[in-house]
Protein backbone atom coordinates (compact mmCIF):
# COMPACT_ATOMS: atom_id res chain seq x y z
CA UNK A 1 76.96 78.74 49.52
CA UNK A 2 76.62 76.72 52.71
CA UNK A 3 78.93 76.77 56.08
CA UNK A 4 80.52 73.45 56.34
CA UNK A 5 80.16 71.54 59.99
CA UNK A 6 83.85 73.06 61.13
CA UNK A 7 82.46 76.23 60.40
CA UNK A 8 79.07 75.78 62.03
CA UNK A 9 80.70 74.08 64.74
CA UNK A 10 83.03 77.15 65.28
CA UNK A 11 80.18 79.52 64.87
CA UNK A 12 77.94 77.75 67.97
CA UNK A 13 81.70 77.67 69.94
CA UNK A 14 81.90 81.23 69.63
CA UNK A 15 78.05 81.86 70.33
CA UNK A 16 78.29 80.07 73.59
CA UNK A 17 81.56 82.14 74.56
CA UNK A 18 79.90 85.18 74.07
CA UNK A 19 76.58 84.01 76.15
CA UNK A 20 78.80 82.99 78.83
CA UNK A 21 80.21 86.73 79.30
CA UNK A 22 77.00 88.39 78.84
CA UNK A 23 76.15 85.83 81.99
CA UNK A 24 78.82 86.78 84.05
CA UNK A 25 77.62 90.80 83.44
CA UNK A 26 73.68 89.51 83.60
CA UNK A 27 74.81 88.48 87.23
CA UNK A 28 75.20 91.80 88.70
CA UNK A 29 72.29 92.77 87.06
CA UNK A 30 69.63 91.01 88.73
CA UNK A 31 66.66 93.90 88.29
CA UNK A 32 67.15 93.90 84.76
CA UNK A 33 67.88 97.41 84.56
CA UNK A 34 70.66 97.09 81.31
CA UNK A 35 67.73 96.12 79.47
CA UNK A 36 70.12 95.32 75.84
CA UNK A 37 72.14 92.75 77.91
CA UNK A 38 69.39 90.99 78.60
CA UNK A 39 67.40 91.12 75.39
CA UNK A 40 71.13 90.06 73.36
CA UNK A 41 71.14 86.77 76.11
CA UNK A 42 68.22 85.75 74.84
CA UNK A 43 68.53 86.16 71.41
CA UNK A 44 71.83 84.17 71.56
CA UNK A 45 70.14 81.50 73.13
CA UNK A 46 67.37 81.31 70.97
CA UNK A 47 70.22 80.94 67.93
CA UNK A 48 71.96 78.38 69.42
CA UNK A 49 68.64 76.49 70.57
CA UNK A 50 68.17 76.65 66.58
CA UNK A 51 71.50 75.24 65.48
């Protein structure tokens, strides 16, 4: 069974707010040494690229 738009729509919402904390940390992490946070960052934006 299928997600209906409210639910895909609430899905990408909640994506987003979860990139946008993973920013905020990714900002004091400019060296990239917290190598998961930055690998989860892009793999949430390559999910919401796809929606």
């Amino acid at each position: 069974m299928g997600l209906s738009k409210k639910d895909l729509g609430k899905k990408k919402a909640n994506l987003k707010s979860r990139l946008e904390e993973l920013e905020k940390k990714a900002k004091f992490d400019p060296i990239k040494k917290d190598r998961k946070l930055h690998e989860e960052i892009a793999e949430l934006r390559k999910k919401i690229g796809a929606q």
